[in-house]
PDB file of N, CA and C in Angstrom:
ATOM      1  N   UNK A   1      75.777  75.401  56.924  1.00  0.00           N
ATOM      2  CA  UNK A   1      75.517  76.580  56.141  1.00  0.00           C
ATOM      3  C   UNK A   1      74.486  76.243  55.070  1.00  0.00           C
ATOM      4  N   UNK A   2      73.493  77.098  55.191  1.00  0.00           N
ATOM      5  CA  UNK A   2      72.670  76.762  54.097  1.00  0.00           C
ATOM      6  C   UNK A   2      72.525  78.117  53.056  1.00  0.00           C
ATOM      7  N   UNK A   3      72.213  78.137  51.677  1.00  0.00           N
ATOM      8  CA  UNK A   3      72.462  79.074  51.238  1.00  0.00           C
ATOM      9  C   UNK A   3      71.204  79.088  50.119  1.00  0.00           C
ATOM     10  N   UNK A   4      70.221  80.548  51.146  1.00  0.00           N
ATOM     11  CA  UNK A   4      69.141  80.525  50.454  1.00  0.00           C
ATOM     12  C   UNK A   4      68.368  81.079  49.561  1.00  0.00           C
ATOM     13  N   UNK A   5      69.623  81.972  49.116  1.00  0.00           N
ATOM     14  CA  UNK A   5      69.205  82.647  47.788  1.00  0.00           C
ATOM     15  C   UNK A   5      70.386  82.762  46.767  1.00  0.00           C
ATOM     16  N   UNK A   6      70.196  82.931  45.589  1.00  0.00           N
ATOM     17  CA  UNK A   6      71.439  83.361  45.230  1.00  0.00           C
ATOM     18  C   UNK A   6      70.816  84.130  43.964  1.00  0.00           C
ATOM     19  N   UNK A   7      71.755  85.285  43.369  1.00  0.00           N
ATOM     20  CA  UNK A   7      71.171  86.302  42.521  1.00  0.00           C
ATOM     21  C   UNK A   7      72.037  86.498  40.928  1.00  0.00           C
ATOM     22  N   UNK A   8      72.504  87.859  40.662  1.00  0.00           N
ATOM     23  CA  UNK A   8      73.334  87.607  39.745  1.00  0.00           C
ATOM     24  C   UNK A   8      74.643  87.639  39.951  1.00  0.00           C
ATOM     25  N   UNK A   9      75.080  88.574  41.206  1.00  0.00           N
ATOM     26  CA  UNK A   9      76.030  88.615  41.843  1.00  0.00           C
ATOM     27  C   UNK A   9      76.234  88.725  43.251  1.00  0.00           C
ATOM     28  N   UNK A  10      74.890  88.037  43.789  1.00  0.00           N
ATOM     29  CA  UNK A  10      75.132  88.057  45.328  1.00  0.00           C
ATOM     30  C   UNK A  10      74.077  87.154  45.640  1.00  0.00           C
ATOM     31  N   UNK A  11      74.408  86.860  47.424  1.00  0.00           N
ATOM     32  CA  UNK A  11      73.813  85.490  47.402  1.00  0.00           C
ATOM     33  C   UNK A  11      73.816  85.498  48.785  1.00  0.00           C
ATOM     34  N   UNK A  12      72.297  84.834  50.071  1.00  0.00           N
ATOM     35  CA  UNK A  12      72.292  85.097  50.795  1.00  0.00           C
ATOM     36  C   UNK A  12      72.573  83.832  51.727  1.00  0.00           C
ATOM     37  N   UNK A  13      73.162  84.221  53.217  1.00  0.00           N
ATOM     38  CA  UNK A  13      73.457  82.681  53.109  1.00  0.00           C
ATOM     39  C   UNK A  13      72.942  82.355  54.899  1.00  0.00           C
ATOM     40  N   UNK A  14      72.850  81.251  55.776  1.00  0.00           N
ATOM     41  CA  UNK A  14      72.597  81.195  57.385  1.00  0.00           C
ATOM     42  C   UNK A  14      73.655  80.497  57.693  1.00  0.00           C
ATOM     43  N   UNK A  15      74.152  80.285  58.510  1.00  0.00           N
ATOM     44  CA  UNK A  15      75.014  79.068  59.176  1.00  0.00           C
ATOM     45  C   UNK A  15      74.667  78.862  60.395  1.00  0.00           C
ATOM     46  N   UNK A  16      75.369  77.722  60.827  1.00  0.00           N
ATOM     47  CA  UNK A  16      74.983  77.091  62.394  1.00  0.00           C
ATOM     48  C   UNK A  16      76.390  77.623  63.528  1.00  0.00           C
ATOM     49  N   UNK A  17      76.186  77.064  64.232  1.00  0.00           N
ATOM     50  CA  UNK A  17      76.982  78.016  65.688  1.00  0.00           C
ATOM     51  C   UNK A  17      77.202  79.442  65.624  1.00  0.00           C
ATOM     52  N   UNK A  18      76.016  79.843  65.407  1.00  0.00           N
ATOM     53  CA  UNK A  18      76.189  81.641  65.194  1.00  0.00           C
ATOM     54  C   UNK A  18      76.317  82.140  66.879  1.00  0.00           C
ATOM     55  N   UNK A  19      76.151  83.535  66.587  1.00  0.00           N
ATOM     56  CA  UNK A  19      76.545  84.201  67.527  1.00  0.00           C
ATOM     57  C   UNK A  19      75.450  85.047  67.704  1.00  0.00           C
ATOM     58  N   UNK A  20      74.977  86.000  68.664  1.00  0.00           N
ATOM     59  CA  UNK A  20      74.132  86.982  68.833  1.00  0.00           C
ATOM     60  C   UNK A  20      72.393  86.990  68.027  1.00  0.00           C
ATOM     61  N   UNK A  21      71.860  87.861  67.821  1.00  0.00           N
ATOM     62  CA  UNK A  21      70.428  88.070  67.119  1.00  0.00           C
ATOM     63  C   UNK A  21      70.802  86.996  65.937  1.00  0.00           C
ATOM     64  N   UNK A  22      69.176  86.466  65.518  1.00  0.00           N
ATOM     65  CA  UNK A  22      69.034  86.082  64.346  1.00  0.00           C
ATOM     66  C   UNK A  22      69.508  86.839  63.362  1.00  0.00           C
ATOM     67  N   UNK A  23      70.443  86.620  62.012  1.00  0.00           N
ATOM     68  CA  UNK A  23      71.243  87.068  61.093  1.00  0.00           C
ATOM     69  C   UNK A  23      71.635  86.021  59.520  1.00  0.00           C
ATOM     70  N   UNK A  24      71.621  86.783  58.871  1.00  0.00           N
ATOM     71  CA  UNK A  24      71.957  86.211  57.297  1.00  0.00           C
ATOM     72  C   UNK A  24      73.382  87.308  57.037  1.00  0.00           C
ATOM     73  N   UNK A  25      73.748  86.191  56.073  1.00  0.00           N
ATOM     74  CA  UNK A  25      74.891  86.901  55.526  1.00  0.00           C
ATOM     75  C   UNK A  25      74.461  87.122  53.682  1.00  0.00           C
ATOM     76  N   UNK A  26      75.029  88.086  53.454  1.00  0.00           N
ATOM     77  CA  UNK A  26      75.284  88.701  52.144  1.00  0.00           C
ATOM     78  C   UNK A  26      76.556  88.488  51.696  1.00  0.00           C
ATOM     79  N   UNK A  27      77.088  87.918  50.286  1.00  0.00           N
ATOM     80  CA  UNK A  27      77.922  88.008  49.776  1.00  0.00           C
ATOM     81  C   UNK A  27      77.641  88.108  48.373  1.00  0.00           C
ATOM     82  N   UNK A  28      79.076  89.006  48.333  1.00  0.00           N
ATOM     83  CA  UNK A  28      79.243  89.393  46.566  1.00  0.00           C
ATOM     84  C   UNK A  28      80.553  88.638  46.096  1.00  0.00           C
ATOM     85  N   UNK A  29      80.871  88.482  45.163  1.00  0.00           N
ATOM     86  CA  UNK A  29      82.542  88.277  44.638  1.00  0.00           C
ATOM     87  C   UNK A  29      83.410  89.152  45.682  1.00  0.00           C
ATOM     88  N   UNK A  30      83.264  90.391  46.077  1.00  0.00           N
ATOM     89  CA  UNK A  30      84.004  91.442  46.333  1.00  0.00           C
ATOM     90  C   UNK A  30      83.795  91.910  47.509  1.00  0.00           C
ATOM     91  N   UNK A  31      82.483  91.716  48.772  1.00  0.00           N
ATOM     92  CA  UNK A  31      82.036  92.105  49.943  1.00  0.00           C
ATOM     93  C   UNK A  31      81.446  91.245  50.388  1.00  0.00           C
ATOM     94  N   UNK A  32      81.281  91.373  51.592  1.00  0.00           N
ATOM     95  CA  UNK A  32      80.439  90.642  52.552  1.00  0.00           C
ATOM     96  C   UNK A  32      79.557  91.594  53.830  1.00  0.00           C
ATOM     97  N   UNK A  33      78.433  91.276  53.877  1.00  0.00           N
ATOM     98  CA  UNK A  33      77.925  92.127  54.977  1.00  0.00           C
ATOM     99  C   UNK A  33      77.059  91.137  56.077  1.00  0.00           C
ATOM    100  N   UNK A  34      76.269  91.843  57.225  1.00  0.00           N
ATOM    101  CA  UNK A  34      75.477  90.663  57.714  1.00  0.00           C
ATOM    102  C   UNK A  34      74.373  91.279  57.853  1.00  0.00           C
ATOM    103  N   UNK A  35      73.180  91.170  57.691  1.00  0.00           N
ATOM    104  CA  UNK A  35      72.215  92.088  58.171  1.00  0.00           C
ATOM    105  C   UNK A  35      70.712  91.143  58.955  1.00  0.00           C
ATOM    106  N   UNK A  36      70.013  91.951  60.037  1.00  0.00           N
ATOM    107  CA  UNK A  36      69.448  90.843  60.599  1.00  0.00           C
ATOM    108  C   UNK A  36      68.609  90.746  60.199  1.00  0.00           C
ATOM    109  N   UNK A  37      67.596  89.259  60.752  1.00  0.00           N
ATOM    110  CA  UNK A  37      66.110  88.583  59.877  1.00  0.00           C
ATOM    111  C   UNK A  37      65.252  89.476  60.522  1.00  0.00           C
ATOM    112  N   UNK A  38      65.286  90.153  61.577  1.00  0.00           N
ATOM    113  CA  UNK A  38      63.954  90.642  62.167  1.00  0.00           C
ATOM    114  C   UNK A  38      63.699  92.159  61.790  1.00  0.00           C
ATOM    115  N   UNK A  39      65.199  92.872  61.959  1.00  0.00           N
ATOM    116  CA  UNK A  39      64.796  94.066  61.203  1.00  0.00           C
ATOM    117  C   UNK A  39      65.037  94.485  59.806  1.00  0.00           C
ATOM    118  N   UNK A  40      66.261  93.888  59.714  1.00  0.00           N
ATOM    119  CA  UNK A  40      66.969  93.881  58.351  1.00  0.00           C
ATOM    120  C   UNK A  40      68.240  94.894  58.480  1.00  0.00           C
ATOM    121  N   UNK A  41      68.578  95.301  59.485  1.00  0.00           N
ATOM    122  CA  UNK A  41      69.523  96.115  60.100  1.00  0.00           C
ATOM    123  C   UNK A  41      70.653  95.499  59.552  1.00  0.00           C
ATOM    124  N   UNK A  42      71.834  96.584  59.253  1.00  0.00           N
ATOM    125  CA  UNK A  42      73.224  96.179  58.680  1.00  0.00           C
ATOM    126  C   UNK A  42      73.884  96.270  60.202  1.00  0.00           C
ATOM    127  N   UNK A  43      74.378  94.779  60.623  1.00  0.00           N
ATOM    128  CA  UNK A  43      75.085  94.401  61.788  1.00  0.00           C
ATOM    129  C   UNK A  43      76.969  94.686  61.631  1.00  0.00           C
ATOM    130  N   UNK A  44      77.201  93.993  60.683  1.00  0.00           N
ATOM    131  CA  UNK A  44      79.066  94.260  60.046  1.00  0.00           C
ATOM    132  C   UNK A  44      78.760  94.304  58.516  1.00  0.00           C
ATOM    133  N   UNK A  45      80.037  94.623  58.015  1.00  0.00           N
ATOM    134  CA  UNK A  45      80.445  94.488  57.280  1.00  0.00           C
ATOM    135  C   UNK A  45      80.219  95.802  56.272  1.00  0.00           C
ATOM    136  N   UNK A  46      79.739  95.181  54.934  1.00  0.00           N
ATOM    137  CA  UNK A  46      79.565  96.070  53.622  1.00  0.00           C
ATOM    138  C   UNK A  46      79.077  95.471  52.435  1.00  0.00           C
ATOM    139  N   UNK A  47      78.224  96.063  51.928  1.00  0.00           N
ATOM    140  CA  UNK A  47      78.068  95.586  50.208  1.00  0.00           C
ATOM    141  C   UNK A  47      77.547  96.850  49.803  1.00  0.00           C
ATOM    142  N   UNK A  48      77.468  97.116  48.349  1.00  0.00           N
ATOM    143  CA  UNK A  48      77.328  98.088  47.366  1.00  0.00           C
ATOM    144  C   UNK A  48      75.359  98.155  47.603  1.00  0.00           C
ATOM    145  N   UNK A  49      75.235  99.609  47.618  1.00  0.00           N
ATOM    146  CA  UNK A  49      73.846 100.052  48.044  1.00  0.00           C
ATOM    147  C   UNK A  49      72.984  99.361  47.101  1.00  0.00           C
ATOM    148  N   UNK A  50      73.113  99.041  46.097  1.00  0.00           N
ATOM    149  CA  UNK A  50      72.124  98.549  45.134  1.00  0.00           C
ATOM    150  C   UNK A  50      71.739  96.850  45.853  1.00  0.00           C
ATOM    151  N   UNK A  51      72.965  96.184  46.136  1.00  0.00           N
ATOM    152  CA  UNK A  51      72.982  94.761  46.715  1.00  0.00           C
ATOM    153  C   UNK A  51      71.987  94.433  47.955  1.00  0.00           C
ATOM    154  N   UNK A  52      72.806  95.836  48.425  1.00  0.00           N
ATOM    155  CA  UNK A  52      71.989  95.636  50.502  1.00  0.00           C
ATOM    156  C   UNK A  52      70.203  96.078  49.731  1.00  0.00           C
ATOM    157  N   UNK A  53      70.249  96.878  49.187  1.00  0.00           N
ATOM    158  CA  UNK A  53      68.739  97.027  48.919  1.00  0.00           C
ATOM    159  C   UNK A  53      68.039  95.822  47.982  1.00  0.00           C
ATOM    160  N   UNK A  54      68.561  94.809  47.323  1.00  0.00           N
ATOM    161  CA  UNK A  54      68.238  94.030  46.669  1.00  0.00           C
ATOM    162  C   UNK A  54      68.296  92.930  47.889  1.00  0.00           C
ATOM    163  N   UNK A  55      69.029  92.619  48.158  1.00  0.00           N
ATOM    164  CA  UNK A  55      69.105  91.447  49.462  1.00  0.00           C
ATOM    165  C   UNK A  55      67.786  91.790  50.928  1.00  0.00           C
ATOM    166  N   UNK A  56      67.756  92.878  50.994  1.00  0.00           N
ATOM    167  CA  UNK A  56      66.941  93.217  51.822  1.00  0.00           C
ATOM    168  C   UNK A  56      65.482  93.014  51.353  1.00  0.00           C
ATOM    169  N   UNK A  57      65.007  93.350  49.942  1.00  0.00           N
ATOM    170  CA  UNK A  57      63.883  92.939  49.456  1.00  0.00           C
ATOM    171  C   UNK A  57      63.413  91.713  49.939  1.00  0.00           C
ATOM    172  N   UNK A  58      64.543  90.671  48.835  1.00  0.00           N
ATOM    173  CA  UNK A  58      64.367  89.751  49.075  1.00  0.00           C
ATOM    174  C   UNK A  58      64.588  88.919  50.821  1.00  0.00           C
ATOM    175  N   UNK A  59      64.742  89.561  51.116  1.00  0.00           N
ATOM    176  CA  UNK A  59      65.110  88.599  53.188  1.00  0.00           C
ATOM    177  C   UNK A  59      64.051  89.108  53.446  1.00  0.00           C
ATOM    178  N   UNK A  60      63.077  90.549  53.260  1.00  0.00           N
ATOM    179  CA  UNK A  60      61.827  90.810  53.730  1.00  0.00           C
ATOM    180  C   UNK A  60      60.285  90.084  53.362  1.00  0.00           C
ATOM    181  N   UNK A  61      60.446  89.355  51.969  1.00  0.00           N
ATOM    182  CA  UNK A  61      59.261  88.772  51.467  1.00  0.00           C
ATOM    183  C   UNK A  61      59.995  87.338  51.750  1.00  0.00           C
ATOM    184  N   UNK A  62      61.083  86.723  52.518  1.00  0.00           N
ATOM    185  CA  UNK A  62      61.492  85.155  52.770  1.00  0.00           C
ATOM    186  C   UNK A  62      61.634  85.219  54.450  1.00  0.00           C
ATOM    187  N   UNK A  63      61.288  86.423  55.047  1.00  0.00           N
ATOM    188  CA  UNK A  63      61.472  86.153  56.844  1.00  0.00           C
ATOM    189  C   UNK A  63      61.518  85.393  57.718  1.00  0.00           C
ATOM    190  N   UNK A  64      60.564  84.754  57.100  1.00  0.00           N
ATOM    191  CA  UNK A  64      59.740  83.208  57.900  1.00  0.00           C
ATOM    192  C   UNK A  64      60.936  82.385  57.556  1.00  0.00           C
ATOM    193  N   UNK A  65      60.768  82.164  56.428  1.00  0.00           N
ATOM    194  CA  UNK A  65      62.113  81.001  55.965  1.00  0.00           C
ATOM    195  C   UNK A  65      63.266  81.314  56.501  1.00  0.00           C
ATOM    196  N   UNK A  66      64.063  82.472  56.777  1.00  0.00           N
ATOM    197  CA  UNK A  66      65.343  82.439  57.096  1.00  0.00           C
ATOM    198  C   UNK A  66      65.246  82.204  58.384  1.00  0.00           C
ATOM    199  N   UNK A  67      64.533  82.931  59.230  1.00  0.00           N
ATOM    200  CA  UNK A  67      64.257  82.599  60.610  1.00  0.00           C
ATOM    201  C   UNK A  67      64.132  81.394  60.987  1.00  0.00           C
ATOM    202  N   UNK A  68      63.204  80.541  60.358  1.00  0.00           N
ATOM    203  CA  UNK A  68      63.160  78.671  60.391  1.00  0.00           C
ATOM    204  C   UNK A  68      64.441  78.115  59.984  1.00  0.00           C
ATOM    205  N   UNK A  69      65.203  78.569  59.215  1.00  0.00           N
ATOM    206  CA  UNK A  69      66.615  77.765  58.751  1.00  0.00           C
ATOM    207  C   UNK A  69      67.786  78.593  59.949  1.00  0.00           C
ATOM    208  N   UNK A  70      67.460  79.462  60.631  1.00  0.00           N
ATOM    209  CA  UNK A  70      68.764  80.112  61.828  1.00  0.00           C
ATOM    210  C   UNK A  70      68.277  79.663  63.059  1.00  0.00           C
ATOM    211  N   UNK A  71      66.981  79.257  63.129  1.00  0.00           N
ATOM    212  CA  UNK A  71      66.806  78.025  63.949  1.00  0.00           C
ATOM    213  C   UNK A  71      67.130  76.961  63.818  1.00  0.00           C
ATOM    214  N   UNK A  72      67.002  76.535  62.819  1.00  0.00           N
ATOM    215  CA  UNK A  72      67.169  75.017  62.520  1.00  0.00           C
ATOM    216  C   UNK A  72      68.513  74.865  63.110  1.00  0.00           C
ATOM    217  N   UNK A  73      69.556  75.831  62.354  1.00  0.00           N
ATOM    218  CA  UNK A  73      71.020  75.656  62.225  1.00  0.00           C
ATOM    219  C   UNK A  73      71.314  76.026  63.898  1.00  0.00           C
ATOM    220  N   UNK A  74      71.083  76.886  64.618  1.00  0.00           N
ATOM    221  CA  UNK A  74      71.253  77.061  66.059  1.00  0.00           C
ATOM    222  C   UNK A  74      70.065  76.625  67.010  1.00  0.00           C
ATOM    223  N   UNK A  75      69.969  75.664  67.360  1.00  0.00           N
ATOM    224  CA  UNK A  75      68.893  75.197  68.201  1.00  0.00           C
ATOM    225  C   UNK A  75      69.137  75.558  69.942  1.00  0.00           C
ATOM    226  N   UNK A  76      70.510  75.693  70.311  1.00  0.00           N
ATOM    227  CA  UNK A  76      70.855  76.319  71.144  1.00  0.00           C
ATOM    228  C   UNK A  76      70.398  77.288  71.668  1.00  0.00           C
ATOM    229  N   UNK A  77      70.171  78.322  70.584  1.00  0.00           N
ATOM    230  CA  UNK A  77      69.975  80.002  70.501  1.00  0.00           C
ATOM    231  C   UNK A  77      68.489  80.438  71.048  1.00  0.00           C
ATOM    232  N   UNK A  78      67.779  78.839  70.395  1.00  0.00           N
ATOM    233  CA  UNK A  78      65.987  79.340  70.714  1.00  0.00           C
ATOM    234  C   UNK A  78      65.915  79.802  71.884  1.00  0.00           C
ATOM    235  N   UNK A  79      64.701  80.236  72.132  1.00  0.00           N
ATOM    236  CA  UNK A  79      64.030  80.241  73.535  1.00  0.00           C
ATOM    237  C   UNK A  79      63.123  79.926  73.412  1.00  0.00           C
TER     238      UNK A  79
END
């Protein structure tokens, strides 16, 4: 798990043996959501509209990077 952002109350994170499309997770103290690197699409979960739109900023100007670290972490997954 690598964890590549973190904010005032939320924080974005990748891990290894994932499952399905490239994906980051969002967490708050209080929610968790997942949304993906390529579109930014909300896959599960939930967080408060201000968060998903703040997390999404930021995963849209870091793409490259999260995508290189959900590779890194699933090398399996490439093609």
């Amino acid at each position: 798990m690598t964890t590549m952002h973190r904010d005032r109350n939320w924080k974005i994170q990748v891990f290894g043996r994932e499952h399905g499309v490239p994906h980051c997770h969002v967490w708050t103290p209080n929610a968790a959501a997942v949304i993906t690197i390529e579109t930014l699409a909300l896959l599960s979960g939930a967080v408060d509209a201000k968060t998903l739109e703040e997390a999404r900023a930021w995963a849209n100007t870091h793409r490259a990077e999260l995508l290189a670290e959900w590779r890194r972490l699933n090398p399996e997954k490439n093609l």
